[in-house]
PDB file of N, CA and C in Angstrom:
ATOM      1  N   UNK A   1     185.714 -42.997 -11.414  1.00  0.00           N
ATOM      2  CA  UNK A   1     184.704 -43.032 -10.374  1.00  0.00           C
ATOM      3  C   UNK A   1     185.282 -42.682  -9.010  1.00  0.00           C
ATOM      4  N   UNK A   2     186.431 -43.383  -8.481  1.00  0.00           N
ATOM      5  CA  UNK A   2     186.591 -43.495  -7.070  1.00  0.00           C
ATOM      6  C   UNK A   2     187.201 -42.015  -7.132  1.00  0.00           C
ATOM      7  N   UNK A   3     187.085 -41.054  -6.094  1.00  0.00           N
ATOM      8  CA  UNK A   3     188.508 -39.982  -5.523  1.00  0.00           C
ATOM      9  C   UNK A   3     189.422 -39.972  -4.858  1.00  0.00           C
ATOM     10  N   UNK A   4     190.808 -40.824  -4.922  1.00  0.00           N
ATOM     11  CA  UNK A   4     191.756 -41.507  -3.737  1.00  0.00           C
ATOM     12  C   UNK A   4     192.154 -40.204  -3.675  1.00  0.00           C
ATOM     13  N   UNK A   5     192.012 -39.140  -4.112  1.00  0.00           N
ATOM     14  CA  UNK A   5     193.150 -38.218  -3.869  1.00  0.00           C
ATOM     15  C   UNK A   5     192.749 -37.589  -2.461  1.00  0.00           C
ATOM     16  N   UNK A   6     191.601 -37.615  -1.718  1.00  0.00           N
ATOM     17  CA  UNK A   6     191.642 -37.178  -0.297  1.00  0.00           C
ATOM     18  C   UNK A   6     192.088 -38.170   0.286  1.00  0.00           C
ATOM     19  N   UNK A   7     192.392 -37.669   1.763  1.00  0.00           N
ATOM     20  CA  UNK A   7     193.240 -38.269   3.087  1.00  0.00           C
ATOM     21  C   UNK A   7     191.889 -38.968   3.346  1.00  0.00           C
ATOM     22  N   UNK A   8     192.732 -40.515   3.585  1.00  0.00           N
ATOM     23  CA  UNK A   8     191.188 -40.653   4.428  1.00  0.00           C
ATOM     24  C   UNK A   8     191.287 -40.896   5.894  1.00  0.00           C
ATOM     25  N   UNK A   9     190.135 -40.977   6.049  1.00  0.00           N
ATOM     26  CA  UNK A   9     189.790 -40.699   7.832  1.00  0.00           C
ATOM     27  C   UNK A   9     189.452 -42.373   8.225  1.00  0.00           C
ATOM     28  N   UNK A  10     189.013 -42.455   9.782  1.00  0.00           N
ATOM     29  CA  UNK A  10     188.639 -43.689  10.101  1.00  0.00           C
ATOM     30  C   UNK A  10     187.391 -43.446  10.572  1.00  0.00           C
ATOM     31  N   UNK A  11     186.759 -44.694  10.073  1.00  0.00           N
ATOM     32  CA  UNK A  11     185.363 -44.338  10.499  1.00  0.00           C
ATOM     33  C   UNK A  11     185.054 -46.062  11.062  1.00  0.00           C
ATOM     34  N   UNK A  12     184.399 -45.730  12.300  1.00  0.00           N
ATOM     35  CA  UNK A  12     183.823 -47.001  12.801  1.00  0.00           C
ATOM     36  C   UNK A  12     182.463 -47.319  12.262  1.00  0.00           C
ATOM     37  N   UNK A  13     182.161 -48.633  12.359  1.00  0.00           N
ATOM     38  CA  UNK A  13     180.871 -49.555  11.655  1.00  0.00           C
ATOM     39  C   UNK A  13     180.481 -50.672  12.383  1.00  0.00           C
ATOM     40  N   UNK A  14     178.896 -50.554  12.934  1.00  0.00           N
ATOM     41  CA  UNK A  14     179.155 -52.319  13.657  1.00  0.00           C
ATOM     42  C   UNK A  14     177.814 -52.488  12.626  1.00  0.00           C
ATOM     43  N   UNK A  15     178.488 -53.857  11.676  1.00  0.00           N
ATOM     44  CA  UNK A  15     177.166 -54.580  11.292  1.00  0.00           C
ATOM     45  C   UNK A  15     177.463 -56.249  11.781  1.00  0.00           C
ATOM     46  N   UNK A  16     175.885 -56.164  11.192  1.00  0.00           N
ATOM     47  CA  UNK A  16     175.282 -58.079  11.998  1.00  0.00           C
ATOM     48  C   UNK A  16     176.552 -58.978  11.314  1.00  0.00           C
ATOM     49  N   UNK A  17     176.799 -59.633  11.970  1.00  0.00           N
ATOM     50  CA  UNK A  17     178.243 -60.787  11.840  1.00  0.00           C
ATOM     51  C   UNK A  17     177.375 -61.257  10.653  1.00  0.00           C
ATOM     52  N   UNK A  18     176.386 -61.826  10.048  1.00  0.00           N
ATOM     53  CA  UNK A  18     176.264 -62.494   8.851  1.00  0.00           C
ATOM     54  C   UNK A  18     176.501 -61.103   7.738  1.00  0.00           C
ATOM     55  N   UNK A  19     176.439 -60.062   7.943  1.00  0.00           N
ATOM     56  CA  UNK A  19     176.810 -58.968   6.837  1.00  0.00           C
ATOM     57  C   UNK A  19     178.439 -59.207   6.331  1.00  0.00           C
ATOM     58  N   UNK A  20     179.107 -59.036   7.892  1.00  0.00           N
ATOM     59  CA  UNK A  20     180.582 -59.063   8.047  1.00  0.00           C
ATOM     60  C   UNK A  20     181.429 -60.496   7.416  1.00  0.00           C
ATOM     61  N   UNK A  21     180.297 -61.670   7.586  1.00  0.00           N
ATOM     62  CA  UNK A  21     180.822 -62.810   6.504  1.00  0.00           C
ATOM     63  C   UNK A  21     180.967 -62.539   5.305  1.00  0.00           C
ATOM     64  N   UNK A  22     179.710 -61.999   4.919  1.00  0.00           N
ATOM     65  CA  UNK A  22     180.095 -61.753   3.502  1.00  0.00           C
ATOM     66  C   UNK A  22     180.512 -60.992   3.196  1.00  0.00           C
ATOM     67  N   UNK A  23     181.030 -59.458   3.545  1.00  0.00           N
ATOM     68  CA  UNK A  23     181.906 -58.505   2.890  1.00  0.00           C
ATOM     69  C   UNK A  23     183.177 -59.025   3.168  1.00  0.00           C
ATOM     70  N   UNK A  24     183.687 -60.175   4.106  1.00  0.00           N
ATOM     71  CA  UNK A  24     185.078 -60.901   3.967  1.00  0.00           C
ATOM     72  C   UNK A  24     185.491 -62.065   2.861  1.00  0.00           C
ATOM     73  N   UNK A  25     183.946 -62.229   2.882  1.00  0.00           N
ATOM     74  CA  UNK A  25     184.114 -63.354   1.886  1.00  0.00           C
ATOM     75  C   UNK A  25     184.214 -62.750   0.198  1.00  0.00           C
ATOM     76  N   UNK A  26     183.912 -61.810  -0.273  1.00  0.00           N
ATOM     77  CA  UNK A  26     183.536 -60.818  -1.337  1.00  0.00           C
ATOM     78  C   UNK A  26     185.392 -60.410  -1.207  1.00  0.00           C
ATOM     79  N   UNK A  27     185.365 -59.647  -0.051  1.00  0.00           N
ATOM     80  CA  UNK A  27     187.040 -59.273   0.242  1.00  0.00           C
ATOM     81  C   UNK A  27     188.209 -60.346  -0.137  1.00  0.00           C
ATOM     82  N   UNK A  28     187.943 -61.796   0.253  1.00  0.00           N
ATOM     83  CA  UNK A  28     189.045 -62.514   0.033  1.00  0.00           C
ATOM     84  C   UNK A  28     188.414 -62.992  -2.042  1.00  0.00           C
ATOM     85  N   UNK A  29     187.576 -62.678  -2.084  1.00  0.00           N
ATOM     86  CA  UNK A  29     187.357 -62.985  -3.428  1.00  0.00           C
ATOM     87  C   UNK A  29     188.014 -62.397  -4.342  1.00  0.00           C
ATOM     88  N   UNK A  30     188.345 -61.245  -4.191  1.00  0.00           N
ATOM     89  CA  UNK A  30     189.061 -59.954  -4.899  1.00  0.00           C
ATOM     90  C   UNK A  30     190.058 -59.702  -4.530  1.00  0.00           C
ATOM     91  N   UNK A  31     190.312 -60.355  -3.430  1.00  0.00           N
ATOM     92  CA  UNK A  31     191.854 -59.750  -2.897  1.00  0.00           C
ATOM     93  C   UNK A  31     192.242 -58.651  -3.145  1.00  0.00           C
ATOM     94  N   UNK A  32     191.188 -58.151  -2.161  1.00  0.00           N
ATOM     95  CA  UNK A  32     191.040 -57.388  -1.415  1.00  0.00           C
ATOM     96  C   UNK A  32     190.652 -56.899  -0.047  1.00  0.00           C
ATOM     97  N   UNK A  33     191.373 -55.885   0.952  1.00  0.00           N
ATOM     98  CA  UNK A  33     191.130 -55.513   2.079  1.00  0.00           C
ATOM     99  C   UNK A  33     189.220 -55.293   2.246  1.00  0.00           C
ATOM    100  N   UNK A  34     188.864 -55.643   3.651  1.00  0.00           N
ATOM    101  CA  UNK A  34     187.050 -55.327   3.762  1.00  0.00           C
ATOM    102  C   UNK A  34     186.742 -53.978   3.615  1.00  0.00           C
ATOM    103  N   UNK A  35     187.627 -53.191   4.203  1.00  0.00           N
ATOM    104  CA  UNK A  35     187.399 -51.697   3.611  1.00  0.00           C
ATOM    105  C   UNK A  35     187.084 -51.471   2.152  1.00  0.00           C
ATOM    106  N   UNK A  36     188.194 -51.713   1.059  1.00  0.00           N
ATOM    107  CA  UNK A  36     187.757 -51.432  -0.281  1.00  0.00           C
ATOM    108  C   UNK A  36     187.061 -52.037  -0.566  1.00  0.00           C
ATOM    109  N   UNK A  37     186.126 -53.069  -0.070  1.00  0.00           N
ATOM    110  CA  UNK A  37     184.442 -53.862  -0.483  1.00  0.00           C
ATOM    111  C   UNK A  37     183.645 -52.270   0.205  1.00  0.00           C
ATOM    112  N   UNK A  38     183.936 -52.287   1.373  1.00  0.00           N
ATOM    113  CA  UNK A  38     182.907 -51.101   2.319  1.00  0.00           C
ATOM    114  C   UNK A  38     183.138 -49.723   1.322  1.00  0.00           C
ATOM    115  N   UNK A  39     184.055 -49.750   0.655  1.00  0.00           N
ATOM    116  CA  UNK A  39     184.622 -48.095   0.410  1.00  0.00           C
ATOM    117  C   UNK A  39     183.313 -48.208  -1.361  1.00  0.00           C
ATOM    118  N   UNK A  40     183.138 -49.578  -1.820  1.00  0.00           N
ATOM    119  CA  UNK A  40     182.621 -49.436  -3.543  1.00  0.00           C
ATOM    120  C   UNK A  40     181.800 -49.664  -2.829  1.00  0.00           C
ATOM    121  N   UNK A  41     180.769 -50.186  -1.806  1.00  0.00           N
ATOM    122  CA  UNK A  41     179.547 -50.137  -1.818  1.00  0.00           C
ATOM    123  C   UNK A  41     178.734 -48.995  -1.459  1.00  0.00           C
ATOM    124  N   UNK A  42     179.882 -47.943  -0.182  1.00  0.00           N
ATOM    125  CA  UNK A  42     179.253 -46.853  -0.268  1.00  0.00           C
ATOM    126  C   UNK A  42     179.319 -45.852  -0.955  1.00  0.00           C
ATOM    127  N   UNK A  43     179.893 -46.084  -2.046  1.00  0.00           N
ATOM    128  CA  UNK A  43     180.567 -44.967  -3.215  1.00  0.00           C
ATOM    129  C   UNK A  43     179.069 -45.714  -4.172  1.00  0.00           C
ATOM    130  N   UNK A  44     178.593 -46.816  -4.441  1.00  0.00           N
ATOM    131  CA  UNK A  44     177.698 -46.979  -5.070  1.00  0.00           C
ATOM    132  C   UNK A  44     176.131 -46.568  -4.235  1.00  0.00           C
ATOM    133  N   UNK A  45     176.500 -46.650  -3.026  1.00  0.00           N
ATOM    134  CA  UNK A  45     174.910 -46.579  -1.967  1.00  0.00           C
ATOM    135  C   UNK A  45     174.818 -44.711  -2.113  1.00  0.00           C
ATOM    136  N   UNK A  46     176.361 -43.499  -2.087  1.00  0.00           N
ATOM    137  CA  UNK A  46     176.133 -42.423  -2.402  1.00  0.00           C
ATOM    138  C   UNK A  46     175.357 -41.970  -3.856  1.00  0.00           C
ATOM    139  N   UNK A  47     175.980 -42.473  -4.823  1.00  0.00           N
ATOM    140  CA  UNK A  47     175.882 -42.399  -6.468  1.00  0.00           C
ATOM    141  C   UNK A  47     173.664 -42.621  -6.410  1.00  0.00           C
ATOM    142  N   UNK A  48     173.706 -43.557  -5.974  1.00  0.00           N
ATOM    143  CA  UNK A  48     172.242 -44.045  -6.576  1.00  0.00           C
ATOM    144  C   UNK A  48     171.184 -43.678  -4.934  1.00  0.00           C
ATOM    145  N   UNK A  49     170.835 -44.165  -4.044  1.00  0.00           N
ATOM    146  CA  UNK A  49     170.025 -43.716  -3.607  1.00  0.00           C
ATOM    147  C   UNK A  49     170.196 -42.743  -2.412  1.00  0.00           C
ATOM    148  N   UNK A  50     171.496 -42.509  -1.815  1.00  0.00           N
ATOM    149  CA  UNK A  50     172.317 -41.408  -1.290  1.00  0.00           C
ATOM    150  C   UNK A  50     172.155 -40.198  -2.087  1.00  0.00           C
ATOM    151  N   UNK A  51     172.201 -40.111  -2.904  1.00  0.00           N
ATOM    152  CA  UNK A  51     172.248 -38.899  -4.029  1.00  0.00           C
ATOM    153  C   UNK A  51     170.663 -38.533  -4.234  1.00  0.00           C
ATOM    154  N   UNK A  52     169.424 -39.403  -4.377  1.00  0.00           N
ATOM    155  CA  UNK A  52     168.114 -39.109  -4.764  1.00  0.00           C
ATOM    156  C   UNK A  52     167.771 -38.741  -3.434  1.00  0.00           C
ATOM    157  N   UNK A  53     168.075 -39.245  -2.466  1.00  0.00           N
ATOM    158  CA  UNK A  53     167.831 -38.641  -1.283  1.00  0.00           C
ATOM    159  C   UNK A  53     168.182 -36.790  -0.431  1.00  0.00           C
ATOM    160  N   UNK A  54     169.321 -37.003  -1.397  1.00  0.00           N
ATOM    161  CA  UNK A  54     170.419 -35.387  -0.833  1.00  0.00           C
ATOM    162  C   UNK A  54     169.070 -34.074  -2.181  1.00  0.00           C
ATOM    163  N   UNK A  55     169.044 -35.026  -3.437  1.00  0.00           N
ATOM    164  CA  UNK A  55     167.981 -34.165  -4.292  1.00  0.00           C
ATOM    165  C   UNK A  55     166.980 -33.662  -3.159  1.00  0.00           C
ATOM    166  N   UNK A  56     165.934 -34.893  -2.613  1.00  0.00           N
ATOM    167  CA  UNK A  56     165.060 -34.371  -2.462  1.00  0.00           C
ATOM    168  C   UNK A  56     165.101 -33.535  -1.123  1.00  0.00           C
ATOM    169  N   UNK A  57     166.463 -33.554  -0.282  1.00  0.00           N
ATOM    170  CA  UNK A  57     166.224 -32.771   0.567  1.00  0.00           C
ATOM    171  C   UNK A  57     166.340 -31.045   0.040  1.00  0.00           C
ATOM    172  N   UNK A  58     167.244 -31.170  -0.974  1.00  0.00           N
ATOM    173  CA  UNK A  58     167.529 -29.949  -1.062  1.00  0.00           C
ATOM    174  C   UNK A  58     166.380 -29.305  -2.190  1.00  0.00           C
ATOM    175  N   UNK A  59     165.403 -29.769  -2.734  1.00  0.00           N
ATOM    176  CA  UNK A  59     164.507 -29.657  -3.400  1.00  0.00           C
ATOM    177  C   UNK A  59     163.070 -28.957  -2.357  1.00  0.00           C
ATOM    178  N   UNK A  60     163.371 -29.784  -0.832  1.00  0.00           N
ATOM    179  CA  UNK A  60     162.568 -29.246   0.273  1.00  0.00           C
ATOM    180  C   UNK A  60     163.115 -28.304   0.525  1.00  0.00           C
ATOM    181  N   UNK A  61     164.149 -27.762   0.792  1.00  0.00           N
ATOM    182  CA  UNK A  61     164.864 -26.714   1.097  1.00  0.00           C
ATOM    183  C   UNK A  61     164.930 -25.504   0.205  1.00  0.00           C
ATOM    184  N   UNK A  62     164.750 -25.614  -1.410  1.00  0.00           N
ATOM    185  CA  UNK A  62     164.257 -24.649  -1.849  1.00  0.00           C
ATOM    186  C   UNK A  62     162.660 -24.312  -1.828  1.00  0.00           C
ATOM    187  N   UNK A  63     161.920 -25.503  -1.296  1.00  0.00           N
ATOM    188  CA  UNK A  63     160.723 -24.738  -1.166  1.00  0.00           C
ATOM    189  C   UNK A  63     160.654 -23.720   0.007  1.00  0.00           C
ATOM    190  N   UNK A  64     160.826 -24.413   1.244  1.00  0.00           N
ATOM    191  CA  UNK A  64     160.877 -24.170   1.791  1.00  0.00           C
ATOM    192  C   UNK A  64     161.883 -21.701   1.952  1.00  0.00           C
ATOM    193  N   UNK A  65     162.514 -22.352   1.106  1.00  0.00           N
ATOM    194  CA  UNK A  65     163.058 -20.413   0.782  1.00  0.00           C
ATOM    195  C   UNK A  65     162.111 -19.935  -0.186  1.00  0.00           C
ATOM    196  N   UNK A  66     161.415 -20.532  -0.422  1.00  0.00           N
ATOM    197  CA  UNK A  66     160.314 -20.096  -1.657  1.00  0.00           C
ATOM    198  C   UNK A  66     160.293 -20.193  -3.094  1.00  0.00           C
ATOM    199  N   UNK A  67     161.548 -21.217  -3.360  1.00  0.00           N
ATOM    200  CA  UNK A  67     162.405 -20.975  -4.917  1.00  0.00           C
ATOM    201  C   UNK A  67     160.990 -21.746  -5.231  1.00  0.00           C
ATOM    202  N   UNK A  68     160.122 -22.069  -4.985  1.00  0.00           N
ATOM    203  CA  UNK A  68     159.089 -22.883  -6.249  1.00  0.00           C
ATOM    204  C   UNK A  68     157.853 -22.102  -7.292  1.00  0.00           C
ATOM    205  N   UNK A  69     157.962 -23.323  -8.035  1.00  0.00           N
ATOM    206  CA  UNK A  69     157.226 -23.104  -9.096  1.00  0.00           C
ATOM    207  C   UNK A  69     155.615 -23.238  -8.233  1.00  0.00           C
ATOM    208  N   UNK A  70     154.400 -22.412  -8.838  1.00  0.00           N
ATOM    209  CA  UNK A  70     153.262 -22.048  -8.324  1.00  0.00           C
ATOM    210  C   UNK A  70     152.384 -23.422  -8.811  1.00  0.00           C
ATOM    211  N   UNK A  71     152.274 -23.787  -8.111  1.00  0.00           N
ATOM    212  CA  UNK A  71     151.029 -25.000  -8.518  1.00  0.00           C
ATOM    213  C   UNK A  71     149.958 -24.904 -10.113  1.00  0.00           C
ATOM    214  N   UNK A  72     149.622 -23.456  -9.546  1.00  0.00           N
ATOM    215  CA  UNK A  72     148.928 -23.445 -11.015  1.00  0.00           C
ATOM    216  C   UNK A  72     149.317 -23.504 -12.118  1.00  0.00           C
ATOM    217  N   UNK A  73     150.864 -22.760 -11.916  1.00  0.00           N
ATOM    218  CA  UNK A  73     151.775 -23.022 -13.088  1.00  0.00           C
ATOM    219  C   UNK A  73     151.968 -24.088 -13.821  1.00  0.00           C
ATOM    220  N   UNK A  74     152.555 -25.234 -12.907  1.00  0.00           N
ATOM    221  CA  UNK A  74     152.243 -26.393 -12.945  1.00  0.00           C
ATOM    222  C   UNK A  74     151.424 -27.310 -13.682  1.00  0.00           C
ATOM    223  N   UNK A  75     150.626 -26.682 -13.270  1.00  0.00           N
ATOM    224  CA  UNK A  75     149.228 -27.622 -13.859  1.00  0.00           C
ATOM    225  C   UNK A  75     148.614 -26.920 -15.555  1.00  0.00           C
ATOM    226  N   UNK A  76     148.934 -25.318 -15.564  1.00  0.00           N
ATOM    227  CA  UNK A  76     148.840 -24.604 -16.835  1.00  0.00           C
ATOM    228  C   UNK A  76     149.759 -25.454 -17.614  1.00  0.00           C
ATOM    229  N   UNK A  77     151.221 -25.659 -17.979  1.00  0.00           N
ATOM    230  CA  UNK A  77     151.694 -26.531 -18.390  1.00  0.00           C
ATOM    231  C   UNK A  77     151.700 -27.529 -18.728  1.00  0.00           C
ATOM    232  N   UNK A  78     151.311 -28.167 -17.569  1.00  0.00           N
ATOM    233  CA  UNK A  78     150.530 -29.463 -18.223  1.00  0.00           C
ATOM    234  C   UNK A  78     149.873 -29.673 -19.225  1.00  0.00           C
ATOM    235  N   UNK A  79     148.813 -28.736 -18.708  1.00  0.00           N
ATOM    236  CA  UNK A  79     147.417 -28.788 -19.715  1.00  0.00           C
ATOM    237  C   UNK A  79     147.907 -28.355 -20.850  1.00  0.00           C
ATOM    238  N   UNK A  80     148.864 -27.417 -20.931  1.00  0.00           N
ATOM    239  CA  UNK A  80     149.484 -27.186 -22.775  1.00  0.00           C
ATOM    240  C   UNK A  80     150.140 -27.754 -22.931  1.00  0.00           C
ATOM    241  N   UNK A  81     151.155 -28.995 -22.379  1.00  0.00           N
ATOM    242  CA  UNK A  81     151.326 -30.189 -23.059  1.00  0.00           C
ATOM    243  C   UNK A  81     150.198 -30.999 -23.375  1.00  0.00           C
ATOM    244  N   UNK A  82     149.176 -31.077 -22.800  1.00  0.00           N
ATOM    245  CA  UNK A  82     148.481 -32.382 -22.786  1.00  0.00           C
ATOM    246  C   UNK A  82     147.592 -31.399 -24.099  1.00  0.00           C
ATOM    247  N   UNK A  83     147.099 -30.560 -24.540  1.00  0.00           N
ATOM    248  CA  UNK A  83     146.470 -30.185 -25.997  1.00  0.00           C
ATOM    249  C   UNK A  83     147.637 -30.144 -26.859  1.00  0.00           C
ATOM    250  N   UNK A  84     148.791 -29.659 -26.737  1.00  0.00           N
ATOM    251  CA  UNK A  84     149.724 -30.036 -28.193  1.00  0.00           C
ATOM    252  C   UNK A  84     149.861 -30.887 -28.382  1.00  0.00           C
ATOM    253  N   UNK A  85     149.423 -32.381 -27.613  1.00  0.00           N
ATOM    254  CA  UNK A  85     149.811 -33.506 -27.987  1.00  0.00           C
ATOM    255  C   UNK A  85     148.664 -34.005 -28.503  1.00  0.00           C
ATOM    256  N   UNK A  86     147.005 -33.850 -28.408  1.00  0.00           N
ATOM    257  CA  UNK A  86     146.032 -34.168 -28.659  1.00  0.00           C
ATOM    258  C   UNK A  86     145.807 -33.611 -29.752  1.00  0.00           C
ATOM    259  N   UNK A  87     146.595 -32.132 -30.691  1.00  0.00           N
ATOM    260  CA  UNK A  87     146.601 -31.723 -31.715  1.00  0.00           C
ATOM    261  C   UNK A  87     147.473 -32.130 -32.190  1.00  0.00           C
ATOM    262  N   UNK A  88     148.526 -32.496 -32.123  1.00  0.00           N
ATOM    263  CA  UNK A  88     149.272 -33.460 -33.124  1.00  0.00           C
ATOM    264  C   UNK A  88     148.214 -35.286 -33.736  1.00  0.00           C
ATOM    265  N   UNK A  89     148.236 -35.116 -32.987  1.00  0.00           N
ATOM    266  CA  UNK A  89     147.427 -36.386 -32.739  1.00  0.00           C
ATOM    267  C   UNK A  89     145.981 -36.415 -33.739  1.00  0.00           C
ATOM    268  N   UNK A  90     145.761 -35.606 -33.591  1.00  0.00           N
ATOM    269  CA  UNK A  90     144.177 -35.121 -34.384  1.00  0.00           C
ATOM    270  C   UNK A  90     144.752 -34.768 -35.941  1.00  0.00           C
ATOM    271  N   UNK A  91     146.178 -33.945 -36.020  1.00  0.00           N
ATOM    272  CA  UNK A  91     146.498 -34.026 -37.571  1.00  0.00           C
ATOM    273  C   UNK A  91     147.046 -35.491 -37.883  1.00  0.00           C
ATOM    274  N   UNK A  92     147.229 -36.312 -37.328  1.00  0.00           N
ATOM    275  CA  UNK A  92     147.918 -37.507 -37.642  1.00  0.00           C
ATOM    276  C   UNK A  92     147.192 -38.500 -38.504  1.00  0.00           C
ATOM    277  N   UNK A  93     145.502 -38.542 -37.961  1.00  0.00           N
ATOM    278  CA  UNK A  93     144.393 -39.484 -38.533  1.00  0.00           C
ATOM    279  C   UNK A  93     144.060 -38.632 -39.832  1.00  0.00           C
TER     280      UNK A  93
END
């Protein structure tokens, strides 16, 4: 999961002193430095909703160049999923 192999940089952070209790308190739990608590939570905050977020920008960004699929298309599809499944369905009974 983690990539130690880049240099890392310093990055400043001010959170609310009751945040900072507990990523020390989590830190002395593991013994570990507050950074490597800060370093897995934002390696988990990138992975899961950092990442669905970077999708949907770049998902706007191909519309936006025109890469999309046509609405009607869309919806043609549909509709021929939604009868192959109502004909399976109809040979089933």
């Amino acid at each position: 999961m983690p990539d130690d192999t880049s240099a890392p940089i310093h990055v400043t952070l001010r959170v609310p002193g009751n945040v900072a209790a507990r990523l020390d308190r989590l830190a002395a739990l593991v013994e570990r430095p507050r950074s490597w608590v800060l370093v897995r939570a934002l390696r988990h905050y990138l992975k899961a909703e950092g990442a669905e977020l970077l999708r949907d920008a770049e998902a706007m960004a191909k519309l936006d160049r025109g890469d999309g699929v046509p609405a009607r298309q869309v919806l043609d599809e549909a509709d021929a999923i939604i009868r192959r499944g109502k004909a399976r369905r109809g040979r089933k009974r």
